[in-house]
C-alpha atoms as a PDB file:
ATOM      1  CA  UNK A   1      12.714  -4.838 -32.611  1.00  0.00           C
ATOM      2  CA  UNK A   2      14.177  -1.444 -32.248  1.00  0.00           C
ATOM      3  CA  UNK A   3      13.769   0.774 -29.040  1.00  0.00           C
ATOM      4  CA  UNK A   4      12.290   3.951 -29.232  1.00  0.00           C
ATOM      5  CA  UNK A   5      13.741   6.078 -26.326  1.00  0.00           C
ATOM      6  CA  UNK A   6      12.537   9.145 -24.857  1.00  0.00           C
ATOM      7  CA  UNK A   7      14.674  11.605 -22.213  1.00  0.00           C
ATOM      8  CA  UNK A   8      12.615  13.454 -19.431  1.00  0.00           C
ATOM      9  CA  UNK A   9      13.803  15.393 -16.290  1.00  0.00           C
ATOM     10  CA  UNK A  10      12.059  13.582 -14.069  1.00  0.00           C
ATOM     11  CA  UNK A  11      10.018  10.382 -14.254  1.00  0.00           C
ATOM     12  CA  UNK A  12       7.626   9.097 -11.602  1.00  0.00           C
ATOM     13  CA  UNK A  13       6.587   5.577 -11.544  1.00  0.00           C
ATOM     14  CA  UNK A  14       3.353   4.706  -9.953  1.00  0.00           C
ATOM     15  CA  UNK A  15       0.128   6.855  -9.830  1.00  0.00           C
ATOM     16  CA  UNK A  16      -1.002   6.354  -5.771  1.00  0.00           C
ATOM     17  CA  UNK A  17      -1.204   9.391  -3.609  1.00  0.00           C
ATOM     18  CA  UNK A  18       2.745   9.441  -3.261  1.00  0.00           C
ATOM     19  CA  UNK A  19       2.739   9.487  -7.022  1.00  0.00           C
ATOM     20  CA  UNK A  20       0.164  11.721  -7.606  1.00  0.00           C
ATOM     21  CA  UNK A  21       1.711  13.992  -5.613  1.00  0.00           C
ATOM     22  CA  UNK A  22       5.282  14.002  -6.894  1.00  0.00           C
ATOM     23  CA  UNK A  23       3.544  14.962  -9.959  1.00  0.00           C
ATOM     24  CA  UNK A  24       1.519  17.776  -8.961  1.00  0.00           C
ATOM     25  CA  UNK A  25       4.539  19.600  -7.233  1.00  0.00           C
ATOM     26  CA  UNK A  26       7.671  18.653  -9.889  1.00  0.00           C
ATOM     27  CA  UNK A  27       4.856  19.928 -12.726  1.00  0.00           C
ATOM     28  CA  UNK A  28       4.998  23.251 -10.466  1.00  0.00           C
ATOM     29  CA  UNK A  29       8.282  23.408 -10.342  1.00  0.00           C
ATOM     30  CA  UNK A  30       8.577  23.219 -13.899  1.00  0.00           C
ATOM     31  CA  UNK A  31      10.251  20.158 -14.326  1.00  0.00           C
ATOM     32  CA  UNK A  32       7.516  18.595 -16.881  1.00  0.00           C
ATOM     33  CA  UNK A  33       7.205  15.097 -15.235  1.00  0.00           C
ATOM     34  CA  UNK A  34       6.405  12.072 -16.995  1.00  0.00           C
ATOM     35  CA  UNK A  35       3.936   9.744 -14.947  1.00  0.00           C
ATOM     36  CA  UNK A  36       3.861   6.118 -15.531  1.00  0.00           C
ATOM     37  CA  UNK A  37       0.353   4.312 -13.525  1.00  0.00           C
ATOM     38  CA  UNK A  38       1.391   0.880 -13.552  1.00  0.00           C
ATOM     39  CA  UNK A  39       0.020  -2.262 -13.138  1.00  0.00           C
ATOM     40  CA  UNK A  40      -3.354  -0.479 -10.735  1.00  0.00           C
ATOM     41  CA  UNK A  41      -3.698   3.239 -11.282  1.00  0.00           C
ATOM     42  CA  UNK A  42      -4.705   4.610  -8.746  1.00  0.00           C
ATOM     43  CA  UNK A  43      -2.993   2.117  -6.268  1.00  0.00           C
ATOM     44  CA  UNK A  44      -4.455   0.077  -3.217  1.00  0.00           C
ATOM     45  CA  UNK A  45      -6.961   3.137  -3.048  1.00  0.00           C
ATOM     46  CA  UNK A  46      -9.122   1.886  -6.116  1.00  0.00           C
ATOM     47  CA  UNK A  47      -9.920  -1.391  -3.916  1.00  0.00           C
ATOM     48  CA  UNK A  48     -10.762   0.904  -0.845  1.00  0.00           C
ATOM     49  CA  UNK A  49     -14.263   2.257  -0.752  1.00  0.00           C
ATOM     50  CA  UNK A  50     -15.349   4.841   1.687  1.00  0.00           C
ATOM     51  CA  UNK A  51     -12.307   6.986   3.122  1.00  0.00           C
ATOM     52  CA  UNK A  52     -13.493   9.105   5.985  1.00  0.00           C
ATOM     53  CA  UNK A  53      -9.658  10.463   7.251  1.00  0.00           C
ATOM     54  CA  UNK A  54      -7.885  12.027   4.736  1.00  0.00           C
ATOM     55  CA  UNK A  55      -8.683  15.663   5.346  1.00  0.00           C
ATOM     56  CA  UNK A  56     -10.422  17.805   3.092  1.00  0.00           C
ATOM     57  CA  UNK A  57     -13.511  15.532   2.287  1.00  0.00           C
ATOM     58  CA  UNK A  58     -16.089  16.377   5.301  1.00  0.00           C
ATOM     59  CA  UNK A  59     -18.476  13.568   4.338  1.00  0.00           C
ATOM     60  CA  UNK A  60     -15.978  10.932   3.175  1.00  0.00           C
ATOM     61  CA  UNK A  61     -15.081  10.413  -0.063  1.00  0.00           C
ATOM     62  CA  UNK A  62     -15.150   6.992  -2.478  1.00  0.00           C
ATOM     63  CA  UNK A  63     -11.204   5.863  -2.612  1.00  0.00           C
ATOM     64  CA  UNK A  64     -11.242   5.554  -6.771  1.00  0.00           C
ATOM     65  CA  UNK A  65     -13.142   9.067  -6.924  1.00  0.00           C
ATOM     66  CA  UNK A  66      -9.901  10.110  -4.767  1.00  0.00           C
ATOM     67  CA  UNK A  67      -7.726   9.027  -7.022  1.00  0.00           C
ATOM     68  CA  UNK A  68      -9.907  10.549  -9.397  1.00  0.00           C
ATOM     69  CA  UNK A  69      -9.369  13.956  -8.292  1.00  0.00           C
ATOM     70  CA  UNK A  70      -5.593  13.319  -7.630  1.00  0.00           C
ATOM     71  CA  UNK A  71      -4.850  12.465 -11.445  1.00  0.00           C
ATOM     72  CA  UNK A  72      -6.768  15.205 -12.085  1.00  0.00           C
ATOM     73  CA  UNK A  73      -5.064  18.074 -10.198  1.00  0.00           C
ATOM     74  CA  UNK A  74      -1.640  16.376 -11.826  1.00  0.00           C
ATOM     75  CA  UNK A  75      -2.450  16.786 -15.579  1.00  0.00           C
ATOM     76  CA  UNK A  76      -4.161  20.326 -14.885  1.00  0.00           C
ATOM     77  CA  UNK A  77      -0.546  21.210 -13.461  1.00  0.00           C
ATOM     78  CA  UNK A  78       1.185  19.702 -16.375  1.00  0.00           C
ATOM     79  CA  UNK A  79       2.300  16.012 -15.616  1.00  0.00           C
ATOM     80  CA  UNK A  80       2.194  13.684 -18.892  1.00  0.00           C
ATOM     81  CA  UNK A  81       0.470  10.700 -17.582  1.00  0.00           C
ATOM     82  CA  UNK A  82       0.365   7.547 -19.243  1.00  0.00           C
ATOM     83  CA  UNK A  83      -0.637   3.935 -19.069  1.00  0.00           C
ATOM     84  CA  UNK A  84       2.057   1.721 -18.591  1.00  0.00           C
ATOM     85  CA  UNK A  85       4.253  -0.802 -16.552  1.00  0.00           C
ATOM     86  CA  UNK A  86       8.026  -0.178 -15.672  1.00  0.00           C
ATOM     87  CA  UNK A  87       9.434  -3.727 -16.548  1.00  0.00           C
ATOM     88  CA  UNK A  88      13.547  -3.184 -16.202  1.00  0.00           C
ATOM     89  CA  UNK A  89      15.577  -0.538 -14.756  1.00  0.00           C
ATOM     90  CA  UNK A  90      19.243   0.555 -14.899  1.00  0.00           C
ATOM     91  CA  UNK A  91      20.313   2.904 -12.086  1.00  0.00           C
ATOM     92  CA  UNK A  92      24.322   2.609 -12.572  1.00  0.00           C
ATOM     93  CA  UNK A  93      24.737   5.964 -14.359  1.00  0.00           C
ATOM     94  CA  UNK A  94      23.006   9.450 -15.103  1.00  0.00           C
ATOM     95  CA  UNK A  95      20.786   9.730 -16.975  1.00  0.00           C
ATOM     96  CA  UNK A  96      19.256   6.724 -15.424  1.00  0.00           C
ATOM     97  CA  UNK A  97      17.230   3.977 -18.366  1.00  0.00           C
ATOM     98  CA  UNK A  98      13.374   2.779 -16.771  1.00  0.00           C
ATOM     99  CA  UNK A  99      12.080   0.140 -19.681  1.00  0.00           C
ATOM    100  CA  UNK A 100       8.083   0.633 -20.142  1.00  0.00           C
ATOM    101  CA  UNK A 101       6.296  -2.822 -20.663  1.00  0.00           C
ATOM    102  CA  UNK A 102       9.805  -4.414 -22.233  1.00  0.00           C
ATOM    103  CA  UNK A 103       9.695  -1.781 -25.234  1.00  0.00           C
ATOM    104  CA  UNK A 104      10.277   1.271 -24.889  1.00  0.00           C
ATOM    105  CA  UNK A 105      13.347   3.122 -23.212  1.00  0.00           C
ATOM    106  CA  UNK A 106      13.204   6.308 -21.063  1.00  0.00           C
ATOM    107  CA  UNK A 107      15.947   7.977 -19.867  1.00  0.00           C
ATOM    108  CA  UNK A 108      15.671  10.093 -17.147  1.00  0.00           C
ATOM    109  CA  UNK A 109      17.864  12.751 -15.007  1.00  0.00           C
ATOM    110  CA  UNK A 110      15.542  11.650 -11.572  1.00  0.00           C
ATOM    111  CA  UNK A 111      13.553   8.912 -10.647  1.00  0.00           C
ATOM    112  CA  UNK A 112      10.927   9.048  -8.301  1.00  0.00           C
ATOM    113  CA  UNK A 113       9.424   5.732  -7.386  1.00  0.00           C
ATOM    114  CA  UNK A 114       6.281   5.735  -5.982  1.00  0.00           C
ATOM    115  CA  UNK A 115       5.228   1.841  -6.615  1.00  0.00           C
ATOM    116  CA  UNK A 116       3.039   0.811  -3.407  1.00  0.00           C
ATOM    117  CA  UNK A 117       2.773  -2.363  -1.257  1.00  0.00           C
ATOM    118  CA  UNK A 118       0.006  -4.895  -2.399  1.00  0.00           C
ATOM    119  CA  UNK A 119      -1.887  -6.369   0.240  1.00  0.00           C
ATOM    120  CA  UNK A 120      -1.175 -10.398   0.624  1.00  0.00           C
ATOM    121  CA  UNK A 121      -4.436 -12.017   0.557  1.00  0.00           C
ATOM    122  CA  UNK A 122      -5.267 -15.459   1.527  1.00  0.00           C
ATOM    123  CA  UNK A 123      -6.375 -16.840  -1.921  1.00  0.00           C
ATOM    124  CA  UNK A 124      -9.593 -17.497  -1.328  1.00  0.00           C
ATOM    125  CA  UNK A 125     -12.819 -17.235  -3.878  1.00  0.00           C
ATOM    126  CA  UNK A 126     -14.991 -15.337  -1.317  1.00  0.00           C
ATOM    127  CA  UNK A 127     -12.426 -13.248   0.154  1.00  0.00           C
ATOM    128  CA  UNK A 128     -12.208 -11.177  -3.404  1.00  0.00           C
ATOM    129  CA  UNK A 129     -15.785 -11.646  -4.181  1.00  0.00           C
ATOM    130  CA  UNK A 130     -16.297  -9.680  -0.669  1.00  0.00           C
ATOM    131  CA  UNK A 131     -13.130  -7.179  -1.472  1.00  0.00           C
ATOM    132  CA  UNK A 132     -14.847  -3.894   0.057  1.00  0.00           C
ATOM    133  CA  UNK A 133     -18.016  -4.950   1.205  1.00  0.00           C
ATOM    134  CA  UNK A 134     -16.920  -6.329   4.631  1.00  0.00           C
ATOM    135  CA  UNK A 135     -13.439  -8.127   3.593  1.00  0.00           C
ATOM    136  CA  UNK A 136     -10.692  -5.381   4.100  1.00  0.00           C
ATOM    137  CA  UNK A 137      -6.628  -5.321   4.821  1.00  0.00           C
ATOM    138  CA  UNK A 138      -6.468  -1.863   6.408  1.00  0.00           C
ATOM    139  CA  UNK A 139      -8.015  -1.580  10.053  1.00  0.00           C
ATOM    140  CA  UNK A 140      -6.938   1.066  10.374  1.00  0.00           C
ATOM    141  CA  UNK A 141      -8.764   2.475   7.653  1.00  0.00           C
ATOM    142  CA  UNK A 142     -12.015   0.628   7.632  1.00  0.00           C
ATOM    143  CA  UNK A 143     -12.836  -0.238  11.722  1.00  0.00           C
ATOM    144  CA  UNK A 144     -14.992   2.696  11.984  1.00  0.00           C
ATOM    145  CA  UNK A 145     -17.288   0.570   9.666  1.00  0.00           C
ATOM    146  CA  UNK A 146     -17.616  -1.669  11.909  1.00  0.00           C
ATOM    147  CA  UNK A 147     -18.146  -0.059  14.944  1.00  0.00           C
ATOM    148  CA  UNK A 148     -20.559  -1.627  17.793  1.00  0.00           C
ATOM    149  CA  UNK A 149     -19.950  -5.140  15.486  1.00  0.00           C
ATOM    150  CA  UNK A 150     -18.244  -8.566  15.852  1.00  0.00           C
ATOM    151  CA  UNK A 151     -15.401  -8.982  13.560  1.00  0.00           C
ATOM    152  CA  UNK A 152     -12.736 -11.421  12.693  1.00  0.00           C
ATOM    153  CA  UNK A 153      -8.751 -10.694  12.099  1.00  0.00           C
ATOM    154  CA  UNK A 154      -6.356 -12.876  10.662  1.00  0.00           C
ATOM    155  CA  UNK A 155      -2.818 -12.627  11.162  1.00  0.00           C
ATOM    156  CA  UNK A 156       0.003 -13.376  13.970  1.00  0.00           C
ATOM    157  CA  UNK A 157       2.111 -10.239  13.396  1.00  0.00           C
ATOM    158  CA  UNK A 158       2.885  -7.350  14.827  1.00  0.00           C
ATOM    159  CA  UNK A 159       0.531  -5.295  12.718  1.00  0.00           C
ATOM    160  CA  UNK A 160      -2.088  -8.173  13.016  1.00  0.00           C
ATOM    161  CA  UNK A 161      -1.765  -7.682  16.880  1.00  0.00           C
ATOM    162  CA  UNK A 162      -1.831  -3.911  16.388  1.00  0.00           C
ATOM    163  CA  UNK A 163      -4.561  -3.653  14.067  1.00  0.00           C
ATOM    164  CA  UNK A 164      -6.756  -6.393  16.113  1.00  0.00           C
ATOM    165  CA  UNK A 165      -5.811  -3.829  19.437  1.00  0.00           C
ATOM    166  CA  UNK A 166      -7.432  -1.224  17.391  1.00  0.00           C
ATOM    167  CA  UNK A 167     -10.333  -3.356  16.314  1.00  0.00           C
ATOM    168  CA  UNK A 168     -10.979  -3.796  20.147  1.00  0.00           C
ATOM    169  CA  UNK A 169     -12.120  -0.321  20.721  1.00  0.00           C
ATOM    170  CA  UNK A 170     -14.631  -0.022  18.283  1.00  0.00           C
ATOM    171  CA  UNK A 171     -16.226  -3.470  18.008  1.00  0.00           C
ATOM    172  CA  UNK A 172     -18.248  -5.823  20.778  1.00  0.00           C
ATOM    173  CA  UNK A 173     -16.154  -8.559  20.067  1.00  0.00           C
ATOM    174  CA  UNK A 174     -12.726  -9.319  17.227  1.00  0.00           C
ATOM    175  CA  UNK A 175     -12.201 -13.144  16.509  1.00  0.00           C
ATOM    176  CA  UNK A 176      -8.466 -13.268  15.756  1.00  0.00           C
ATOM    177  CA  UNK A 177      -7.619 -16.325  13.564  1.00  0.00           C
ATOM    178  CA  UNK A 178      -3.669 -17.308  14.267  1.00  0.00           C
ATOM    179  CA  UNK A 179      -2.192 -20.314  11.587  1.00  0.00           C
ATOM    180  CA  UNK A 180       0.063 -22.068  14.036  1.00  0.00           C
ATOM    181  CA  UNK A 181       0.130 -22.722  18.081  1.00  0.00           C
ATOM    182  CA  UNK A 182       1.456 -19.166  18.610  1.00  0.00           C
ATOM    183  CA  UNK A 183       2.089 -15.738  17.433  1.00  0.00           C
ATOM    184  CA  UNK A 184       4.886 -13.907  15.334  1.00  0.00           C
ATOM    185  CA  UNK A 185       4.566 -10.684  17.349  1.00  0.00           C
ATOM    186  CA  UNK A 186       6.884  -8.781  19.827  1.00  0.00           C
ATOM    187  CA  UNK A 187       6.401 -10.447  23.654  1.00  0.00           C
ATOM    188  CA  UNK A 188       4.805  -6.961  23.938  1.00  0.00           C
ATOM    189  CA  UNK A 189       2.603  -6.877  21.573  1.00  0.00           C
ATOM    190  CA  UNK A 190       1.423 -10.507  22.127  1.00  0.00           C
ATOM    191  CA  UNK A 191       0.501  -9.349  25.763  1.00  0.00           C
ATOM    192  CA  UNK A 192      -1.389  -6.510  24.499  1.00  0.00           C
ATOM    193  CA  UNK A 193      -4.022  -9.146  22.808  1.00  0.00           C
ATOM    194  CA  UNK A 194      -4.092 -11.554  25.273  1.00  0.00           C
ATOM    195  CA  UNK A 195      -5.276  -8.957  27.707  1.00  0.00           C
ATOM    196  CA  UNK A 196      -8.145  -7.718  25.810  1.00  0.00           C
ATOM    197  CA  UNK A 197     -10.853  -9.095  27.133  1.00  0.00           C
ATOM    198  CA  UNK A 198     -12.797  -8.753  23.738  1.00  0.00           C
ATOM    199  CA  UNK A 199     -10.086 -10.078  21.826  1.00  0.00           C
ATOM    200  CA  UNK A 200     -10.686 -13.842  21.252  1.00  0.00           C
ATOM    201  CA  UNK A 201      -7.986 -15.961  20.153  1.00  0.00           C
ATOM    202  CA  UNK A 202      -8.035 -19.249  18.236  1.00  0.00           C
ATOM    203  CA  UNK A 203      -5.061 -20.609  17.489  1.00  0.00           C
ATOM    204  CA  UNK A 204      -3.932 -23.171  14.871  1.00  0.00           C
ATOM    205  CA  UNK A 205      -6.934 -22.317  12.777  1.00  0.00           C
ATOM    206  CA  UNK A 206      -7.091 -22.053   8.813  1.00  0.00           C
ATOM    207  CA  UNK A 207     -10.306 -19.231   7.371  1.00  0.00           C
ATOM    208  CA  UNK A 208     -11.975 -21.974   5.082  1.00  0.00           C
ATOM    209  CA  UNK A 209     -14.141 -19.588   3.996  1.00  0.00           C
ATOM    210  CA  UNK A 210     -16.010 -16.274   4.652  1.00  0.00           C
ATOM    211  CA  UNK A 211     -19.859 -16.247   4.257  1.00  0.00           C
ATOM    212  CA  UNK A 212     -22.259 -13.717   2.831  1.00  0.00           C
ATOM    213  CA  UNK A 213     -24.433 -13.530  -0.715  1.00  0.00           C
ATOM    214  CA  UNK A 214     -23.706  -9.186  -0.998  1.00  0.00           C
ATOM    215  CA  UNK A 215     -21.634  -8.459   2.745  1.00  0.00           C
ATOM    216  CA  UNK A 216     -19.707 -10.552   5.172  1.00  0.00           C
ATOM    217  CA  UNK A 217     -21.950 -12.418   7.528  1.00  0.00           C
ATOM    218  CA  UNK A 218     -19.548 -14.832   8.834  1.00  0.00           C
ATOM    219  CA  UNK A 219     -16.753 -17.257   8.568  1.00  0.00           C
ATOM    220  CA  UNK A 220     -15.684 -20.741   8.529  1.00  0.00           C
ATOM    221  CA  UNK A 221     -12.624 -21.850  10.349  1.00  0.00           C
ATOM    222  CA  UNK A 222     -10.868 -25.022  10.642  1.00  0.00           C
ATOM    223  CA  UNK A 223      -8.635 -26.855  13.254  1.00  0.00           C
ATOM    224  CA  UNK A 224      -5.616 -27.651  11.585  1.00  0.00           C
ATOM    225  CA  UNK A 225      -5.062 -30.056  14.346  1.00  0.00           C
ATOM    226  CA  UNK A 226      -8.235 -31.443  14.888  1.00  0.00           C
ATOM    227  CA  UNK A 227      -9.890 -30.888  11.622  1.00  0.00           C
ATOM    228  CA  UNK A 228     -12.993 -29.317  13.206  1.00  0.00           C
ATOM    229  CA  UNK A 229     -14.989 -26.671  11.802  1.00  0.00           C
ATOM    230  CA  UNK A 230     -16.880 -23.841  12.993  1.00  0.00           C
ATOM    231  CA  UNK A 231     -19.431 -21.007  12.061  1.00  0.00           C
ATOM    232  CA  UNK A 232     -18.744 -17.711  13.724  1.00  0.00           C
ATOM    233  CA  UNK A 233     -20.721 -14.696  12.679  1.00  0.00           C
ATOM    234  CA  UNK A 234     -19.161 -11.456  12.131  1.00  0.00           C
ATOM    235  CA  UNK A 235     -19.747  -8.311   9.999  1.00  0.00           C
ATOM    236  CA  UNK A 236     -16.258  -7.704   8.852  1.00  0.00           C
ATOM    237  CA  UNK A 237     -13.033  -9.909   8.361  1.00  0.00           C
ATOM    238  CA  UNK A 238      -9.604  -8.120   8.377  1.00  0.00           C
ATOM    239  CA  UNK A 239      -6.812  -9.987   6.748  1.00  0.00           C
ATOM    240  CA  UNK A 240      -3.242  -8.915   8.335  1.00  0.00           C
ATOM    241  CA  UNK A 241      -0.748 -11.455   7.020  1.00  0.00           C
ATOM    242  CA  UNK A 242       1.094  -8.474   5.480  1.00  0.00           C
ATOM    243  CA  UNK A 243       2.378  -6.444   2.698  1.00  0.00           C
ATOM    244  CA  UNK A 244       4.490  -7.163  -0.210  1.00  0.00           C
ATOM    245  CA  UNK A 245       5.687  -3.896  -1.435  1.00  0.00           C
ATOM    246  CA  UNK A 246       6.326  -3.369  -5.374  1.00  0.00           C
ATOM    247  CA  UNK A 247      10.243  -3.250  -5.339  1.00  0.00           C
ATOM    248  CA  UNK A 248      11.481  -6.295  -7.163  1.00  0.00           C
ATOM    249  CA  UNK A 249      12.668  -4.473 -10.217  1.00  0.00           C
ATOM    250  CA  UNK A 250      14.556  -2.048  -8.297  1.00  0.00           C
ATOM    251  CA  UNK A 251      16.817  -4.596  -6.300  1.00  0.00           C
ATOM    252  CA  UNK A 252      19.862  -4.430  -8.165  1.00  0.00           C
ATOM    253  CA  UNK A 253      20.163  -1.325  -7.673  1.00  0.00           C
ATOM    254  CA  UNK A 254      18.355  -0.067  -4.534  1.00  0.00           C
ATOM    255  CA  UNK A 255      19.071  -0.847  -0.753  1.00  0.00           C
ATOM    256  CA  UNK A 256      16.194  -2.489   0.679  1.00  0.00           C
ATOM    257  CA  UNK A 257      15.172  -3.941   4.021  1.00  0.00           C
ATOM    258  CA  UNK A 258      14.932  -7.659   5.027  1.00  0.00           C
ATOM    259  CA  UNK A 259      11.246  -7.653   3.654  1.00  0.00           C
ATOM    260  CA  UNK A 260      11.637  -5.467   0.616  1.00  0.00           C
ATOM    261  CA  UNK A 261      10.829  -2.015   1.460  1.00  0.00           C
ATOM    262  CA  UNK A 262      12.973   0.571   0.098  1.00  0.00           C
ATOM    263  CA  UNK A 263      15.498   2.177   2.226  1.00  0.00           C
ATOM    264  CA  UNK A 264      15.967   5.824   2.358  1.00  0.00           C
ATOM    265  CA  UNK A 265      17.625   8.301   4.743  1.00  0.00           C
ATOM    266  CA  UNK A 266      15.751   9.184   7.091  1.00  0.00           C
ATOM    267  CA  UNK A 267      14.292  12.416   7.096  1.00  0.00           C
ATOM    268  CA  UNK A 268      14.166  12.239   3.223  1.00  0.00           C
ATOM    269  CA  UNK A 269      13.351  10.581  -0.101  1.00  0.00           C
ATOM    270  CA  UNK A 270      16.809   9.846  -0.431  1.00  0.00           C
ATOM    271  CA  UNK A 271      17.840   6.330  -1.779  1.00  0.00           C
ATOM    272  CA  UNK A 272      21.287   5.495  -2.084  1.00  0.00           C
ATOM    273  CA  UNK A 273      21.388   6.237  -5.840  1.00  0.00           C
ATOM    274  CA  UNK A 274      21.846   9.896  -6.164  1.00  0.00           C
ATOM    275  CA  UNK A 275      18.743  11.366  -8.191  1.00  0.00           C
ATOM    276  CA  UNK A 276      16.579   7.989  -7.230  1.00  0.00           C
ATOM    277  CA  UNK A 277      13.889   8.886  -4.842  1.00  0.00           C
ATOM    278  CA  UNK A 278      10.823   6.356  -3.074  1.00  0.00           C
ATOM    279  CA  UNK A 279       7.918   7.377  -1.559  1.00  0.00           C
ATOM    280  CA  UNK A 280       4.703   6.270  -0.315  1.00  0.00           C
ATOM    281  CA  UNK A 281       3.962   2.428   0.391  1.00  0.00           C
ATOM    282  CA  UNK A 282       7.568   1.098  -1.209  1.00  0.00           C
ATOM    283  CA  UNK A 283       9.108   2.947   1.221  1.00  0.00           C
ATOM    284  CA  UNK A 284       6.932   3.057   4.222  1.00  0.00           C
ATOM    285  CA  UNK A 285       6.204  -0.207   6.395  1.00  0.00           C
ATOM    286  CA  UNK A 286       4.925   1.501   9.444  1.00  0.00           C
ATOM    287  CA  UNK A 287       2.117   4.224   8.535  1.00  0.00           C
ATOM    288  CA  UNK A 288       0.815   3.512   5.289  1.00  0.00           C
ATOM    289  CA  UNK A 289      -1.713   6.070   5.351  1.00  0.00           C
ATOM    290  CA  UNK A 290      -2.548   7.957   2.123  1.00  0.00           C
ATOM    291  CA  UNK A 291      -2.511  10.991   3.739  1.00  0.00           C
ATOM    292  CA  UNK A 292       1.447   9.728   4.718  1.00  0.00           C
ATOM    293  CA  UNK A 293       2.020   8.542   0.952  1.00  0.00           C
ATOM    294  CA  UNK A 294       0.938  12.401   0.208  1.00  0.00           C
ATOM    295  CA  UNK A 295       3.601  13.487   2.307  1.00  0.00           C
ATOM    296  CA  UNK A 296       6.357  11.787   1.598  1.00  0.00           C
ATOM    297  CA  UNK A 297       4.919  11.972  -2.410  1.00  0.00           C
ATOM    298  CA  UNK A 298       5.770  16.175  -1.603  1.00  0.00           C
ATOM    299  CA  UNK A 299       8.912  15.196   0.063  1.00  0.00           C
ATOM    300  CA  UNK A 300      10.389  13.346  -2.971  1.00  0.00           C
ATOM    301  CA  UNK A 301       9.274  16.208  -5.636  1.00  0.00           C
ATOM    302  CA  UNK A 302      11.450  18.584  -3.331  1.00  0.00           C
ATOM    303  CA  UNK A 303      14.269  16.540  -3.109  1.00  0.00           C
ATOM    304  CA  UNK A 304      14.405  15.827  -6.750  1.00  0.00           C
ATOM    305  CA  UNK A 305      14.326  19.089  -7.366  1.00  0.00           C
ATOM    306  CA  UNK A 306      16.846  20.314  -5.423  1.00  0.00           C
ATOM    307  CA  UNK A 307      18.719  17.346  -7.151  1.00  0.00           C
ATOM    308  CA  UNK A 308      18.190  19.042 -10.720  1.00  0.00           C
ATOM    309  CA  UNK A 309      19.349  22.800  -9.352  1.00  0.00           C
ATOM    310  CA  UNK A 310      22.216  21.274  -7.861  1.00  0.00           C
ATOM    311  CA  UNK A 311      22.923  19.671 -11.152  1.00  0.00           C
ATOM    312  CA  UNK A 312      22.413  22.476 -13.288  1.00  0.00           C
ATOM    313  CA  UNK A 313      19.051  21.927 -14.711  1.00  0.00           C
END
């Protein structure tokens, strides 16, 4: 089967709010992008639902309506958007080949990559039943819901220990869940929950299952050393057991950290390919804010076109 390829200035890959805005400012900069969406347009913001902090929406706005608007503002500048996955890439030499869903070829004088992190999830049948209506993976993003309520975290890393530390301040009472006889987090960190006097801590406990018909009512845990079970009832469950960010294809190519996020120098959306630029959730382990993937999203349109002038285009 023969390839049909296609050469653009610059393609983006991924259609989050780093992608989104690539888009929006290489379209104004003339540079007549070409967006691919990937495997969840839209990104980890179509599974959020109410986002009250990223400014400019006084009352909140839905996170797939966002995302809405974002693709919007994109093709009104002038960004070819398109369904599609990026399957293979070749980064050794200029113009630089990204394979969309094993078939077709596009070579490209910049890459921005703008893939995400997805959320690791327990596996459980009720946990993605209750995806948004109580069951969340961003604190940070959904606490507020929960303010003046019980919850119940699960994790034992740093961010668990961070995000259950937030948790604190806003709810009467956050039933942290921890898989083996300790945690994974920084001595710091692990004194920082222990001292909370709302913060309760169970350790070597497995989530058997959350409960609720609609919205999270409660959970059942067990005693991996015991094999007891208990009811606890909460209004929200947090799951912090981390993030997996969407890098694999790029490894051969791209320096990347011990866990797979995509190094860049600091400051920029520089990798170490010259003309390959992350941003947003691939790249960023410590924020991952969309307000941040915006950003950065702005900082990697800049840089790759400052790349192209410098190159002639």
């Amino acid at each position: 089967m023969s390839t049909t390829i296609e050469k653009v200035s610059c393609l983006i890959i991924g259609s989050g709010p780093a992608g989104y805005t690539a888009a929006i400012y290489t379209s104004r900069a003339n540079l007549t992008p070409l967006l691919y969406q990937g495997i969840q347009p839209g990104g980890q913001l179509t599974i959020t639902t109410e986002v009250e902090n990223y400014p400019g929406y006084p009352d909140g706005v839905q996170g797939p309506d966002m995302m809405v608007h974002f693709e919007k503002q994109a093709k009104r500048m002038g960004t070819d958007i398109r369904y599609g996955l990026a399957t293979k890439v070749d980064f050794s030499n200029r113009p630089f080949k990204v394979w969309i869903d094993e078939e077709k070829e596009i070579n490209a004088d910049t890459v921005i990559i703008a893939t995400g992190a997805s959320a690791k999830w327990l596996g459980i049948e009720s946990e993605t039943r209750l995806n948004g209506h109580g069951v969340s993976a961003c604190a940070v993003c959904d606490g507020f819901f929960f303010r003046g309520k019980e919850v119940a975290i699960v994790g034992a890393g740093d961010t668990a220990a961070e995000e259950a530390h937030y948790l604190s301040k806003l709810c009467t009472t956050v039933h942290m869940f921890v898989r083996r006889d300790q945690m994974r987090a920084s001595k710091v960190m692990q004194d920082r929950v222990m001292n909370t006097p709302n913060i309760k801590m169970y350790f070597n406990t497995d989530t058997e299952e959350i409960l609720g018909e609609k919205t999270v009512n409660g959970v059942r845990i067990k005693n991996n050393k015991t094999g007891e079970t208990q009811e606890i009832p909460v209004s929200g469950f947090f799951v912090a057991i981390g993030h997996e960010p969407n890098s694999g294809i790029f490894k051969n190519f791209l320096e990347t950290d011990e866990t797979g996020y995509i190094k860049t120098v600091p400051g920029t959306s520089k990798t170490n390919v010259e003309g390959v630029f992350a941003c947003g959730d691939v790249q960023d382990k410590n924020y991952r804010q969309a307000v941040t993937a915006a950003g950065s999203g702005c900082m990697a349109a800049i840089d790759a076109e400052r790349f192209l002038a410098a190159h002639g285009h």
